[in-house]
PDB file of N, CA and C in Angstrom:
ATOM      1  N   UNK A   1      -3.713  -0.110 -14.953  1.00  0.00           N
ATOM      2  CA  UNK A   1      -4.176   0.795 -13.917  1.00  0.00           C
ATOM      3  C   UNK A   1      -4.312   0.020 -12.608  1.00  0.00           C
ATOM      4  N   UNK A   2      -4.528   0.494 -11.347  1.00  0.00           N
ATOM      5  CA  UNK A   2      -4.626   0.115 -10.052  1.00  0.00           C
ATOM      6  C   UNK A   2      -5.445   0.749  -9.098  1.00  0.00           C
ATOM      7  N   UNK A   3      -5.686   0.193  -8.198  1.00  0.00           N
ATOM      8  CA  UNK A   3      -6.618   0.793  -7.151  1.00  0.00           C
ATOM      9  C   UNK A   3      -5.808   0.640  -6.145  1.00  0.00           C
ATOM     10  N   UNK A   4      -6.082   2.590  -6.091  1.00  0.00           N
ATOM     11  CA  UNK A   4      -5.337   2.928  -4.173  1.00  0.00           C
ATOM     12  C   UNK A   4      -6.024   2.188  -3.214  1.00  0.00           C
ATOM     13  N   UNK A   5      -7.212   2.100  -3.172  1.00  0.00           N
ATOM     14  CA  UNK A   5      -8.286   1.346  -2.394  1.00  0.00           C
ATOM     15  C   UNK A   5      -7.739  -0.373  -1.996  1.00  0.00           C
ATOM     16  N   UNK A   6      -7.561  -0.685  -3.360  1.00  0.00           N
ATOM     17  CA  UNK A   6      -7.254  -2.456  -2.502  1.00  0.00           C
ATOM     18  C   UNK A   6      -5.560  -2.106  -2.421  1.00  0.00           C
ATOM     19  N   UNK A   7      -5.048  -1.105  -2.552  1.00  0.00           N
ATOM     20  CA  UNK A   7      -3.512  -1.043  -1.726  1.00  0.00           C
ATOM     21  C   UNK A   7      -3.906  -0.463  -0.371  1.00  0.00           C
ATOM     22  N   UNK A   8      -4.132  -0.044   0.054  1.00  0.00           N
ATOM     23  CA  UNK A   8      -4.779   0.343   1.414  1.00  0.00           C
ATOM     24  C   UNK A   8      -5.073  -0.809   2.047  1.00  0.00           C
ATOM     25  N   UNK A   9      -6.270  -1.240   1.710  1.00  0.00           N
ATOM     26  CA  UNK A   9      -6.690  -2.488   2.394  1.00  0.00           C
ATOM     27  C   UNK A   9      -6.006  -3.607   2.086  1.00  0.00           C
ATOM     28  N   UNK A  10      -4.982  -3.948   1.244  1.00  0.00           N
ATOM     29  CA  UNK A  10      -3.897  -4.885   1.960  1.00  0.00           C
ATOM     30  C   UNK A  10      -2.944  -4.749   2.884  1.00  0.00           C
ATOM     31  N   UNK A  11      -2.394  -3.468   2.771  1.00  0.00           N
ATOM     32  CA  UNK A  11      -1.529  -2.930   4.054  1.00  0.00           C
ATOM     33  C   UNK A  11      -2.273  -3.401   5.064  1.00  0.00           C
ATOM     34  N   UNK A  12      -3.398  -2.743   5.368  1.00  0.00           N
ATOM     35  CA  UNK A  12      -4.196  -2.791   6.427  1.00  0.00           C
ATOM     36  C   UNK A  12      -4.217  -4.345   7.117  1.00  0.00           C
ATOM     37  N   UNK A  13      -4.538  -4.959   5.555  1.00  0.00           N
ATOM     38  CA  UNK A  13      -4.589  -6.564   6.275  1.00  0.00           C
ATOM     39  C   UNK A  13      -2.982  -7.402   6.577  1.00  0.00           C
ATOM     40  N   UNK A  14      -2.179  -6.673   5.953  1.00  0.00           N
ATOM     41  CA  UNK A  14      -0.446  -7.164   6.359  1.00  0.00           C
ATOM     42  C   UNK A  14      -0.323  -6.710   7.463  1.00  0.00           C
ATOM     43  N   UNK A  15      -1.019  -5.262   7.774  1.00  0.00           N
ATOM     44  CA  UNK A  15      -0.142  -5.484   9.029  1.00  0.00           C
ATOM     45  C   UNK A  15      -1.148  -5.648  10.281  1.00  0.00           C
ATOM     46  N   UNK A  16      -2.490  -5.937  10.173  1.00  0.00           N
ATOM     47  CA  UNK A  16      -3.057  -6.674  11.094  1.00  0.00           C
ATOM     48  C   UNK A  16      -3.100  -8.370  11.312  1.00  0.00           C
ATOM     49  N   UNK A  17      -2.714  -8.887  10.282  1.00  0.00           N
ATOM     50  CA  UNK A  17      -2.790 -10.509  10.025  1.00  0.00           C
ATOM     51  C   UNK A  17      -1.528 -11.121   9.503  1.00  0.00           C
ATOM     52  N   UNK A  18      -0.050 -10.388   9.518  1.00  0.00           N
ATOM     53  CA  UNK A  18       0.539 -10.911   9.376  1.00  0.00           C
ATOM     54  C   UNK A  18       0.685 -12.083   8.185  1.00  0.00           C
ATOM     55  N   UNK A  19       0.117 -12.312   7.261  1.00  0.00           N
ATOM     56  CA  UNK A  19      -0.188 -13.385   5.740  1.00  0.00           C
ATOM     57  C   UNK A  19       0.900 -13.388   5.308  1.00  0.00           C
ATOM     58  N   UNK A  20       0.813 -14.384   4.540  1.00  0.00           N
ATOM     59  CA  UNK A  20       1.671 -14.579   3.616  1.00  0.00           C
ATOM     60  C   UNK A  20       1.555 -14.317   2.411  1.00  0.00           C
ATOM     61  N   UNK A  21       1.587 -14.143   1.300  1.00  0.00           N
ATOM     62  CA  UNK A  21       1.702 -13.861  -0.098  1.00  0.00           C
ATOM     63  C   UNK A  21       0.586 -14.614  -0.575  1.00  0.00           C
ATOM     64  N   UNK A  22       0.029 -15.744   0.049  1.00  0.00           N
ATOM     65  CA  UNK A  22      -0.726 -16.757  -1.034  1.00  0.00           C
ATOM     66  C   UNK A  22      -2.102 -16.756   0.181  1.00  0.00           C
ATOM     67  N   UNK A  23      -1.938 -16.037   1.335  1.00  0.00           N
ATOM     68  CA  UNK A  23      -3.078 -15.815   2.214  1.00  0.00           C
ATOM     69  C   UNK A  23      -3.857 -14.622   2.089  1.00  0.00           C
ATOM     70  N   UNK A  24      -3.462 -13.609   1.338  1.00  0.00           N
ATOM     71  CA  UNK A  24      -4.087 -12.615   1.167  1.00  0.00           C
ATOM     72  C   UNK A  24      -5.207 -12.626   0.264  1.00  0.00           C
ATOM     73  N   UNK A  25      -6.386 -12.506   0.731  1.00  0.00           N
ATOM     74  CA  UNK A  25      -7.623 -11.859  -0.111  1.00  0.00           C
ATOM     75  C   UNK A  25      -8.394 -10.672   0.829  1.00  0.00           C
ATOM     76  N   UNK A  26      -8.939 -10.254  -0.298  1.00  0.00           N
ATOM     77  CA  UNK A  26     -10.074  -9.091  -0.026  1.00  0.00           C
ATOM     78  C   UNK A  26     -10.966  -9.446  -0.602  1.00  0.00           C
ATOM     79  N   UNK A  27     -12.372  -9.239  -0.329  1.00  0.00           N
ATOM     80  CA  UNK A  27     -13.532  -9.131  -1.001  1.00  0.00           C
ATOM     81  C   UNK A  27     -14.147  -8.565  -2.089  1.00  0.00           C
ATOM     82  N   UNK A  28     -14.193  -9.316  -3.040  1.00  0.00           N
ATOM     83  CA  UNK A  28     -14.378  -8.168  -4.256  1.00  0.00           C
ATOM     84  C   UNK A  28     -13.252  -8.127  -4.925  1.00  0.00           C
ATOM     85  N   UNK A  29     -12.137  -8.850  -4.737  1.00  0.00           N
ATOM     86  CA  UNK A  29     -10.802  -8.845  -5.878  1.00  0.00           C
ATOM     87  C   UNK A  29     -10.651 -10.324  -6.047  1.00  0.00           C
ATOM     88  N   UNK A  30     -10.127 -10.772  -7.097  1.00  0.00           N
ATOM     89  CA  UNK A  30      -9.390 -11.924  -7.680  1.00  0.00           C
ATOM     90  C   UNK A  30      -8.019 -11.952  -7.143  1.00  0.00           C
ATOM     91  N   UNK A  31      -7.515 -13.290  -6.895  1.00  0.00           N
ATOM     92  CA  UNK A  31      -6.261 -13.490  -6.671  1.00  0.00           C
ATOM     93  C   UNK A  31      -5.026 -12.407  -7.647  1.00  0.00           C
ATOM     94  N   UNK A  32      -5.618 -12.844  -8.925  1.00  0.00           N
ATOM     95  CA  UNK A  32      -4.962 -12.064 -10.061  1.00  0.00           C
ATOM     96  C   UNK A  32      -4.925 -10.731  -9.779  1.00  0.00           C
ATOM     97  N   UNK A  33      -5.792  -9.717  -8.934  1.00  0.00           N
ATOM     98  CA  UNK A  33      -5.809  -8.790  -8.789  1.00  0.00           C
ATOM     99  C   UNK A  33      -5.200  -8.477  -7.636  1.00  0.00           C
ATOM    100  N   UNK A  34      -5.204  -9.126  -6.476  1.00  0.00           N
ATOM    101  CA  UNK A  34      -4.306  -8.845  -5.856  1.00  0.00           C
ATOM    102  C   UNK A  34      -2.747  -9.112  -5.933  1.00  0.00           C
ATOM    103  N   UNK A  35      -2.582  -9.989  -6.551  1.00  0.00           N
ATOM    104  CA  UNK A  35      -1.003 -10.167  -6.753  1.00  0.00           C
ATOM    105  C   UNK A  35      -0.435  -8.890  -7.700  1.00  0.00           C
ATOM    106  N   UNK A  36      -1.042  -8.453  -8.321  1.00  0.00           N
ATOM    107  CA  UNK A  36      -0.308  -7.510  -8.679  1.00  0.00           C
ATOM    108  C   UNK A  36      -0.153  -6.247  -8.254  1.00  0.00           C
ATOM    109  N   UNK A  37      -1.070  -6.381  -7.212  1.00  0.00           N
ATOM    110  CA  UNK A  37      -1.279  -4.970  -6.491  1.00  0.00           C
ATOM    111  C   UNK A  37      -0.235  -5.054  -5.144  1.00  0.00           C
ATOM    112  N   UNK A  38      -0.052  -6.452  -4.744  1.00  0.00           N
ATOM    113  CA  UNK A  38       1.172  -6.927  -3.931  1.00  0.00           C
ATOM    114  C   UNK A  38       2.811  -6.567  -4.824  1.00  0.00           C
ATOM    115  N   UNK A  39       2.719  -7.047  -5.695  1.00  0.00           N
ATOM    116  CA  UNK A  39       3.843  -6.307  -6.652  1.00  0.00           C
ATOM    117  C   UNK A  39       3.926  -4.893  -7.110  1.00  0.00           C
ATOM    118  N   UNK A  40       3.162  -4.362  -6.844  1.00  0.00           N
ATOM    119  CA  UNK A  40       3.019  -2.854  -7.018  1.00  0.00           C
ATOM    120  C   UNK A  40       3.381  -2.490  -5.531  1.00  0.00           C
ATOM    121  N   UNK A  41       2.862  -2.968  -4.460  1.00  0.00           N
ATOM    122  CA  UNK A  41       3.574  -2.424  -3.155  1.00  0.00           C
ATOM    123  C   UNK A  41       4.365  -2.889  -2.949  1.00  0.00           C
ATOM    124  N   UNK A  42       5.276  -3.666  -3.561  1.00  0.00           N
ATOM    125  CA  UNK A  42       6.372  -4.312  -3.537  1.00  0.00           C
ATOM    126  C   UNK A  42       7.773  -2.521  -3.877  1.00  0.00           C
ATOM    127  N   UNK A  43       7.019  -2.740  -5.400  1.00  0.00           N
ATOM    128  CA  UNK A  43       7.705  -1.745  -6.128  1.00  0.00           C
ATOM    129  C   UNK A  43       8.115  -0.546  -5.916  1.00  0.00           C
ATOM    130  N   UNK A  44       7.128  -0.262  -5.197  1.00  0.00           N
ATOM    131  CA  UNK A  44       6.771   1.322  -4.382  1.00  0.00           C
ATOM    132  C   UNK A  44       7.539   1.304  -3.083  1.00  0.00           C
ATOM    133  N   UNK A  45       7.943   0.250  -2.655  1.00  0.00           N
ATOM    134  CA  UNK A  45       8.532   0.859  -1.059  1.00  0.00           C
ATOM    135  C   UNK A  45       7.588   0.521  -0.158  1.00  0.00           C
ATOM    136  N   UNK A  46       6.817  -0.172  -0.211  1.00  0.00           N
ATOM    137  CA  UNK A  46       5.879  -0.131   1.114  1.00  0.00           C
ATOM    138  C   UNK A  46       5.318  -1.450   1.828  1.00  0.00           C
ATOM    139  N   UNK A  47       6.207  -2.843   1.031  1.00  0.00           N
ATOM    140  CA  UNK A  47       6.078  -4.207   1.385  1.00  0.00           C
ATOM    141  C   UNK A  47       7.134  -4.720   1.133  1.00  0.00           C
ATOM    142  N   UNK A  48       7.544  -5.397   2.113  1.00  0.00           N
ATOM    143  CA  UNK A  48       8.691  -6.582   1.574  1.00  0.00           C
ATOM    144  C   UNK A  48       8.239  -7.761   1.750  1.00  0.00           C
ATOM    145  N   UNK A  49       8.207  -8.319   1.105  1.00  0.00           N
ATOM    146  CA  UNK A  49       7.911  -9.865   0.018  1.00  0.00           C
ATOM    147  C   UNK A  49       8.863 -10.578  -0.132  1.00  0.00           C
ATOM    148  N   UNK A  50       9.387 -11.362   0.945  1.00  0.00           N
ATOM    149  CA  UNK A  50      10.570 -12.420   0.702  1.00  0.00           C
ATOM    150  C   UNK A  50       9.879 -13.900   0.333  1.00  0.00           C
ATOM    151  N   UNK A  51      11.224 -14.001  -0.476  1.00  0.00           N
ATOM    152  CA  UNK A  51      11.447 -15.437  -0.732  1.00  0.00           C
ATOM    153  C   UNK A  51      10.533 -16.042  -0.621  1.00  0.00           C
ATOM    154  N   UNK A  52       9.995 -17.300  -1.205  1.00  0.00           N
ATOM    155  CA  UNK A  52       9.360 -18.509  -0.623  1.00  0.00           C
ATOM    156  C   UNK A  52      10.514 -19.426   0.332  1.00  0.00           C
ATOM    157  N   UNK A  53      10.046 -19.428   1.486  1.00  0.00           N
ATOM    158  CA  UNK A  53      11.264 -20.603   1.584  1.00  0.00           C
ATOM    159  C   UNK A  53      10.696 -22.067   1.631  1.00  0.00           C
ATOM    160  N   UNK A  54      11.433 -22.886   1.451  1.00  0.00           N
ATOM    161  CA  UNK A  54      11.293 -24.233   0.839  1.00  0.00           C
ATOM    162  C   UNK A  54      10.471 -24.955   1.943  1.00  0.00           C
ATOM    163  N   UNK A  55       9.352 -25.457   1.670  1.00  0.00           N
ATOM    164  CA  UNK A  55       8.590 -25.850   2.171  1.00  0.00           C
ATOM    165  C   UNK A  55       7.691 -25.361   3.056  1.00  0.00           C
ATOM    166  N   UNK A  56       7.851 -23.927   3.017  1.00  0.00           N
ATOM    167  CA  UNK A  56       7.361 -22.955   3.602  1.00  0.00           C
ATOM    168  C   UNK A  56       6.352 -21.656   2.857  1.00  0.00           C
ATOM    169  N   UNK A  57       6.183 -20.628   4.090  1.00  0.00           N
ATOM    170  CA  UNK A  57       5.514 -19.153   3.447  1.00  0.00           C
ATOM    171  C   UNK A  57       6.134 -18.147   4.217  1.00  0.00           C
ATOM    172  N   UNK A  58       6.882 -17.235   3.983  1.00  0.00           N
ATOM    173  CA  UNK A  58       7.044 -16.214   4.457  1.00  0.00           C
ATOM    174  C   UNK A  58       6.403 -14.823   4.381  1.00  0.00           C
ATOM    175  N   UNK A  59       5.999 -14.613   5.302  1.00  0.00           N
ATOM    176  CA  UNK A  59       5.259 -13.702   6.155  1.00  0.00           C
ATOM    177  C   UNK A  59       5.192 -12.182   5.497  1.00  0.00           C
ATOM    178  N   UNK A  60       4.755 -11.766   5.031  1.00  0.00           N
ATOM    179  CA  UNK A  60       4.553 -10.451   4.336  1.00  0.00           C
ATOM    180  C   UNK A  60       4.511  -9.525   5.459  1.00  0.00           C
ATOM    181  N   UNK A  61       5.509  -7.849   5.094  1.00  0.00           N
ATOM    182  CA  UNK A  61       5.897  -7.401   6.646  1.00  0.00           C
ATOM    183  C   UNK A  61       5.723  -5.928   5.305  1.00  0.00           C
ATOM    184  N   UNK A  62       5.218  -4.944   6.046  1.00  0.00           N
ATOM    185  CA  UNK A  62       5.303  -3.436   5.964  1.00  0.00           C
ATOM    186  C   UNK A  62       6.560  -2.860   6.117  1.00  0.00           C
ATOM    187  N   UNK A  63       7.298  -2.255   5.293  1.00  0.00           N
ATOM    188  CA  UNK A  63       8.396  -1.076   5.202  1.00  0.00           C
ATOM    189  C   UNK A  63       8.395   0.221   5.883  1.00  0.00           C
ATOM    190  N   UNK A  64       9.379   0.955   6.400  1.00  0.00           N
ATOM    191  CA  UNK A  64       9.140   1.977   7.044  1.00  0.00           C
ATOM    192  C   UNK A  64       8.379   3.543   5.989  1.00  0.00           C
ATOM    193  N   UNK A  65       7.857   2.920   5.018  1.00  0.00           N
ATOM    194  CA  UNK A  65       7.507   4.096   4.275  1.00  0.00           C
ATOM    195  C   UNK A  65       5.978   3.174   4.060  1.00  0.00           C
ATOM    196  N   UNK A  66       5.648   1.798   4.404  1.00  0.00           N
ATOM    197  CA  UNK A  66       4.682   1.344   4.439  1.00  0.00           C
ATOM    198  C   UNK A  66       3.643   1.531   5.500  1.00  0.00           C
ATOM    199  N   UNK A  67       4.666   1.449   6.684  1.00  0.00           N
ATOM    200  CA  UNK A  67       4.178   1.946   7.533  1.00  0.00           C
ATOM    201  C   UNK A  67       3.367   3.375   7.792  1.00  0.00           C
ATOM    202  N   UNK A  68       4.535   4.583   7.327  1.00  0.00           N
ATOM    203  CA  UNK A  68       3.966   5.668   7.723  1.00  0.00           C
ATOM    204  C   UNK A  68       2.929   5.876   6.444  1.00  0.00           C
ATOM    205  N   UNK A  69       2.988   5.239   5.738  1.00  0.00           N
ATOM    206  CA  UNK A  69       1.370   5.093   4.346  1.00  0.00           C
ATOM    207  C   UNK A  69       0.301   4.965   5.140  1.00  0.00           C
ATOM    208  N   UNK A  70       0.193   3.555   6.060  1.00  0.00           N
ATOM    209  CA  UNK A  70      -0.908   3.313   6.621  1.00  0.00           C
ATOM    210  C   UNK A  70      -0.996   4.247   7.753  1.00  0.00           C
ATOM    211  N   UNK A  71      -0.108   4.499   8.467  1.00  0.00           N
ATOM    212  CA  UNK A  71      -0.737   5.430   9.767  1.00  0.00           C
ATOM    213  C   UNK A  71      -1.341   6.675   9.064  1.00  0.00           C
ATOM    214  N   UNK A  72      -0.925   7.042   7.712  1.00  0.00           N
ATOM    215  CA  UNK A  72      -1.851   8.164   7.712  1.00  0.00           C
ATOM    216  C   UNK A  72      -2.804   8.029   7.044  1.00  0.00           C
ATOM    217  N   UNK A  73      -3.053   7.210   6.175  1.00  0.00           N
ATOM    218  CA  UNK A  73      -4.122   6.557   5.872  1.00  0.00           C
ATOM    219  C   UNK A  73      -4.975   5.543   6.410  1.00  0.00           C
ATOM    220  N   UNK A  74      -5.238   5.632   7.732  1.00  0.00           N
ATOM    221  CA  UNK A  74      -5.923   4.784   8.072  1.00  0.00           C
ATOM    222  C   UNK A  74      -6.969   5.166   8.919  1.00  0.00           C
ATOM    223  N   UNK A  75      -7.302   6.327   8.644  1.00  0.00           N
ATOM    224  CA  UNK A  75      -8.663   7.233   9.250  1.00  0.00           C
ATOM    225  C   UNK A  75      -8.931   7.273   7.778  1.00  0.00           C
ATOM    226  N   UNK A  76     -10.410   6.740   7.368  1.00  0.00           N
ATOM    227  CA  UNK A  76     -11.107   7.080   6.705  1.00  0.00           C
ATOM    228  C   UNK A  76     -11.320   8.340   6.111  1.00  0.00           C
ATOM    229  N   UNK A  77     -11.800   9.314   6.799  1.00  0.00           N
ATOM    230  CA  UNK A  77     -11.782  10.827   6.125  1.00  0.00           C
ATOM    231  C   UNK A  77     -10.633  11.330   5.499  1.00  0.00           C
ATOM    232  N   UNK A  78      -9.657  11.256   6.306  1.00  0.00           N
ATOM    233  CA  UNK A  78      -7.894  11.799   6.201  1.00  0.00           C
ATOM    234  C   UNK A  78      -8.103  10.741   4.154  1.00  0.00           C
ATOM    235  N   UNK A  79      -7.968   9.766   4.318  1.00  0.00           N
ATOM    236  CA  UNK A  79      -8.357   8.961   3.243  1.00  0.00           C
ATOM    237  C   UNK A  79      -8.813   8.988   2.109  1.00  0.00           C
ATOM    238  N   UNK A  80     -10.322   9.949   2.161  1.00  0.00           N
ATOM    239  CA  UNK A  80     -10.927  10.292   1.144  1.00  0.00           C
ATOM    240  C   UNK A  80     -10.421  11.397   1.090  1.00  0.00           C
ATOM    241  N   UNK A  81      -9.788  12.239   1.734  1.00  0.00           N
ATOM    242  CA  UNK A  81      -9.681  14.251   1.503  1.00  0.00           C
ATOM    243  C   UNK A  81      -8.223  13.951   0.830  1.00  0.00           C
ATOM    244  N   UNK A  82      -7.672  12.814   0.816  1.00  0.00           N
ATOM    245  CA  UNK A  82      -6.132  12.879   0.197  1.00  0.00           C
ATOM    246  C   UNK A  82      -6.555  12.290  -1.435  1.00  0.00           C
ATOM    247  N   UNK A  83      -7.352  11.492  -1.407  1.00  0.00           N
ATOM    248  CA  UNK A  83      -8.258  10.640  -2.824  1.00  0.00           C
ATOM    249  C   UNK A  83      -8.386  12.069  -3.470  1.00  0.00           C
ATOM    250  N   UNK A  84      -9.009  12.687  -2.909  1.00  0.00           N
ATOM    251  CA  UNK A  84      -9.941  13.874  -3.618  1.00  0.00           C
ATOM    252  C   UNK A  84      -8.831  14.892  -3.409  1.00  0.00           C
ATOM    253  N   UNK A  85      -8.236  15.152  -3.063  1.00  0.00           N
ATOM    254  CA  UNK A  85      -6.774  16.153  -3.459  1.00  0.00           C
ATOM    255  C   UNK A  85      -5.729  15.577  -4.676  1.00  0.00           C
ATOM    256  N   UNK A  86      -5.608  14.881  -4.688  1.00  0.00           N
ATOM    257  CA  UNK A  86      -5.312  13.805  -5.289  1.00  0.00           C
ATOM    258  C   UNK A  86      -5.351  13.747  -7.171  1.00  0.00           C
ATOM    259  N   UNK A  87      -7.224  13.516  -6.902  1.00  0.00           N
ATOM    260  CA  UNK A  87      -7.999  13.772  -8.332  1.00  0.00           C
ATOM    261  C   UNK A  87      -7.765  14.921  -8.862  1.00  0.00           C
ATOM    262  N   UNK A  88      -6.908  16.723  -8.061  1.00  0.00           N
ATOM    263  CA  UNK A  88      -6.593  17.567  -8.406  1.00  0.00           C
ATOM    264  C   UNK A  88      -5.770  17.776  -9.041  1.00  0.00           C
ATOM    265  N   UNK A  89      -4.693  17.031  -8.977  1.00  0.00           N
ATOM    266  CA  UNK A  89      -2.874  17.260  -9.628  1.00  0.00           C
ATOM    267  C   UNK A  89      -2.850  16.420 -10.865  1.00  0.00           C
ATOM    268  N   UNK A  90      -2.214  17.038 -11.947  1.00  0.00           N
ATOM    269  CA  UNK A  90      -2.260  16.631 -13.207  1.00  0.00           C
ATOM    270  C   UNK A  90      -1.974  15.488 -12.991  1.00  0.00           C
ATOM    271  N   UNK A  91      -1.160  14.457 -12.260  1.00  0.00           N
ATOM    272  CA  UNK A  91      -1.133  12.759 -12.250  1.00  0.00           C
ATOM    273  C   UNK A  91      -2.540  11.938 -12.334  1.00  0.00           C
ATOM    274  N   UNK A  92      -3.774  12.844 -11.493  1.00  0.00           N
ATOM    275  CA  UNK A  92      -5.099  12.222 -11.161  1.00  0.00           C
ATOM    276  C   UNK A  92      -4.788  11.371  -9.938  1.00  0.00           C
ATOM    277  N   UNK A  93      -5.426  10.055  -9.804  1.00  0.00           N
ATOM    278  CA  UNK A  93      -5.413   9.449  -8.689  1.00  0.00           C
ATOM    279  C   UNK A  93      -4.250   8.070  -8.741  1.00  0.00           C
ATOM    280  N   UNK A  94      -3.142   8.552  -8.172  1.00  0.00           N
ATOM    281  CA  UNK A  94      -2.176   7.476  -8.227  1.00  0.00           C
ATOM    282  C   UNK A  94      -1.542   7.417  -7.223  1.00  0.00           C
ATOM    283  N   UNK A  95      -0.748   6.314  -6.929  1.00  0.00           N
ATOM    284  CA  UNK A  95      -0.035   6.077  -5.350  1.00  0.00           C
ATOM    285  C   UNK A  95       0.559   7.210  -5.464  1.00  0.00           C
ATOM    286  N   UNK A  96       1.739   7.842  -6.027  1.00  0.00           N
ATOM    287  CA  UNK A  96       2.314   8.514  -5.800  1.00  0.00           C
ATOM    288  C   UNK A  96       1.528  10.154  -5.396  1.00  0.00           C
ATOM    289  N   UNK A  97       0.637  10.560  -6.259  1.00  0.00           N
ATOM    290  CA  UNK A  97      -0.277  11.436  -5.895  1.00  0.00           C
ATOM    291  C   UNK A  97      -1.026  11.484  -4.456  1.00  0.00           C
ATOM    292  N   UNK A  98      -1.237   9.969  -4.435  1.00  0.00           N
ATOM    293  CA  UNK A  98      -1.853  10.027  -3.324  1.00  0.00           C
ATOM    294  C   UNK A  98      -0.724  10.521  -1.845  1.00  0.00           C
ATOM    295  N   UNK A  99      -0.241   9.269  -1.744  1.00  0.00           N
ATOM    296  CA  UNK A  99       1.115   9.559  -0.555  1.00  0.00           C
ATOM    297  C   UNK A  99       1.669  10.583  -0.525  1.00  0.00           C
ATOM    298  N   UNK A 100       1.721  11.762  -1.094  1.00  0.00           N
ATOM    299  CA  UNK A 100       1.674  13.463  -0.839  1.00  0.00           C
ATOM    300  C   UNK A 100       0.500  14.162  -0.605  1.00  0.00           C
ATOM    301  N   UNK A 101      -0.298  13.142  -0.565  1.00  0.00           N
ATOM    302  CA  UNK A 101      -1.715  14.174  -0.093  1.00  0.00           C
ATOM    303  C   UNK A 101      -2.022  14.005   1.024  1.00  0.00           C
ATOM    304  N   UNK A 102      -1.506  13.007   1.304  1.00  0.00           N
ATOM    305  CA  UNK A 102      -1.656  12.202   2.932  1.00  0.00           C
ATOM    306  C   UNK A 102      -0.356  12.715   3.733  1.00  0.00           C
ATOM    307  N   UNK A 103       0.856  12.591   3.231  1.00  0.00           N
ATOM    308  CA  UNK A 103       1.586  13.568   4.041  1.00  0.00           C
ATOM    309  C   UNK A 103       1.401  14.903   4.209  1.00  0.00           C
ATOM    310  N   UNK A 104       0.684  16.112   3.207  1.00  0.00           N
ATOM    311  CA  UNK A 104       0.114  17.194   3.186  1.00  0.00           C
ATOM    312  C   UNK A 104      -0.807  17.189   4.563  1.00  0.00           C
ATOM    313  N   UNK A 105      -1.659  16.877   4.148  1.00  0.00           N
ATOM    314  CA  UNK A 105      -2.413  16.768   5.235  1.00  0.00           C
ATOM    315  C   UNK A 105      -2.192  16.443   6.842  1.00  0.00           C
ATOM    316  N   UNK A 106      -1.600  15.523   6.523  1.00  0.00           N
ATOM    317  CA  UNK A 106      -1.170  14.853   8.387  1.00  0.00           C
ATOM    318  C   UNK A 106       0.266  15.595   8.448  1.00  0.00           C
ATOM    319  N   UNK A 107       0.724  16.397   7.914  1.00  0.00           N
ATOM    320  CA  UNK A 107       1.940  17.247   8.140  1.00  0.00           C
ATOM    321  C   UNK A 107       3.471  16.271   8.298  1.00  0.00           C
ATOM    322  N   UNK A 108       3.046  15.468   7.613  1.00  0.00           N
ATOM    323  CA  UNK A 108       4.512  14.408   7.584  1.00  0.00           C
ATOM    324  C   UNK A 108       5.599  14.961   6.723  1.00  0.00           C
ATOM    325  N   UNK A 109       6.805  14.632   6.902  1.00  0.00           N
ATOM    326  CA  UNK A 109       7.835  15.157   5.976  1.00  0.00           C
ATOM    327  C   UNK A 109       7.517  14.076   4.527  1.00  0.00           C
ATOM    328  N   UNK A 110       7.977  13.521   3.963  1.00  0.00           N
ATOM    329  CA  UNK A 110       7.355  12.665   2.775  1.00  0.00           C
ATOM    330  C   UNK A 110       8.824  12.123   2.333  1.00  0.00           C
ATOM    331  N   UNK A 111       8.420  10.914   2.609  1.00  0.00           N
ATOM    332  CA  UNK A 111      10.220  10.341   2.868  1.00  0.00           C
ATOM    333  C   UNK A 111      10.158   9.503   1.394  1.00  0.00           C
ATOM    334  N   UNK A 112      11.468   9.660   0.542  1.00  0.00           N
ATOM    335  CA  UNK A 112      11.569   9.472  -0.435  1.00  0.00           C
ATOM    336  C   UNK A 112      11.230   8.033  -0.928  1.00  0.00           C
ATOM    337  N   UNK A 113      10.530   7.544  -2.279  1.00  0.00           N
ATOM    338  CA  UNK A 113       9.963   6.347  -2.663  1.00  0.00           C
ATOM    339  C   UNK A 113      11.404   4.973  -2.416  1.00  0.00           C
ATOM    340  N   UNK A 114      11.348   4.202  -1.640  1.00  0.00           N
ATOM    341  CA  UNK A 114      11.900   3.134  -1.870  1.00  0.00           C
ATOM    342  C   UNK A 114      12.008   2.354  -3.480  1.00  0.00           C
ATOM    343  N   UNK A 115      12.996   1.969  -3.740  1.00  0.00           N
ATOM    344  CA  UNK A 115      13.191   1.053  -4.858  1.00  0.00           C
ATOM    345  C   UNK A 115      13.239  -0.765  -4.546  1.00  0.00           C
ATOM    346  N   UNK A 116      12.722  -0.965  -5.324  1.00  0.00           N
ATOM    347  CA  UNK A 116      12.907  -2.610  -4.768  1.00  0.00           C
ATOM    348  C   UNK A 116      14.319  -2.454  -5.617  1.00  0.00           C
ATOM    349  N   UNK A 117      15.617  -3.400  -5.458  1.00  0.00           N
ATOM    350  CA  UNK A 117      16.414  -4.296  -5.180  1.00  0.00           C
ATOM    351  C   UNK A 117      16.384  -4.857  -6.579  1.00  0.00           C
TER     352      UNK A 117
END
């Protein structure tokens, strides 16, 4: 299982801080917990996660379906009223549930899930 919550607030922190893969924390999660929640937005379309390069870190960057995730999720209320629409549809509370509740709401067209590669 996963939390929409610390996928939110890593977007949030990718695309305010620019990190790298091994710079990311949140408060209240384990490394372990975020890496897989980085691989889950990997999966979904909404982070690209390149390479290590050699002797280096490359920079963790938002997708154009990552993007329009966070712009509409990034008012708090809009946030919880898509959570709680959400908890309505036989899926319960899952990215995918969610990111149609948030385009519902903010009247976005709902642009189809990216595949990672």
């Amino acid at each position: 299982m996963y939390n929409v919550d610390l996928i939110r607030e890593l977007l949030i922190k990718i695309k305010s801080h620019g990190m790298s893969r091994s710079e990311v924390s949140v408060d209240g999660h384990n490394q372990t917990e975020i890496q897989k929640h980085l691989d889950l937005t990997q999966q979904k379309g909404l982070v690209n996660i390149p390479p290590i390069p050699v002797g280096g870190a490359a920079k963790l960057s938002l997708t154009r379906q990552g993007q329009d995730f966070l712009d509409d999720a990034r008012e708090s209320v809009i946030w919880e009223k898509a959570k709680a629409a959400a908890m309505n549809t036989l899926e319960g509370v899952t990215l995918e549930s969610v990111r149609k509740a948030l385009a519902r709401l903010v009247g976005r067209p709902l642009l189809p899930e990216s595949k990672a590669d």
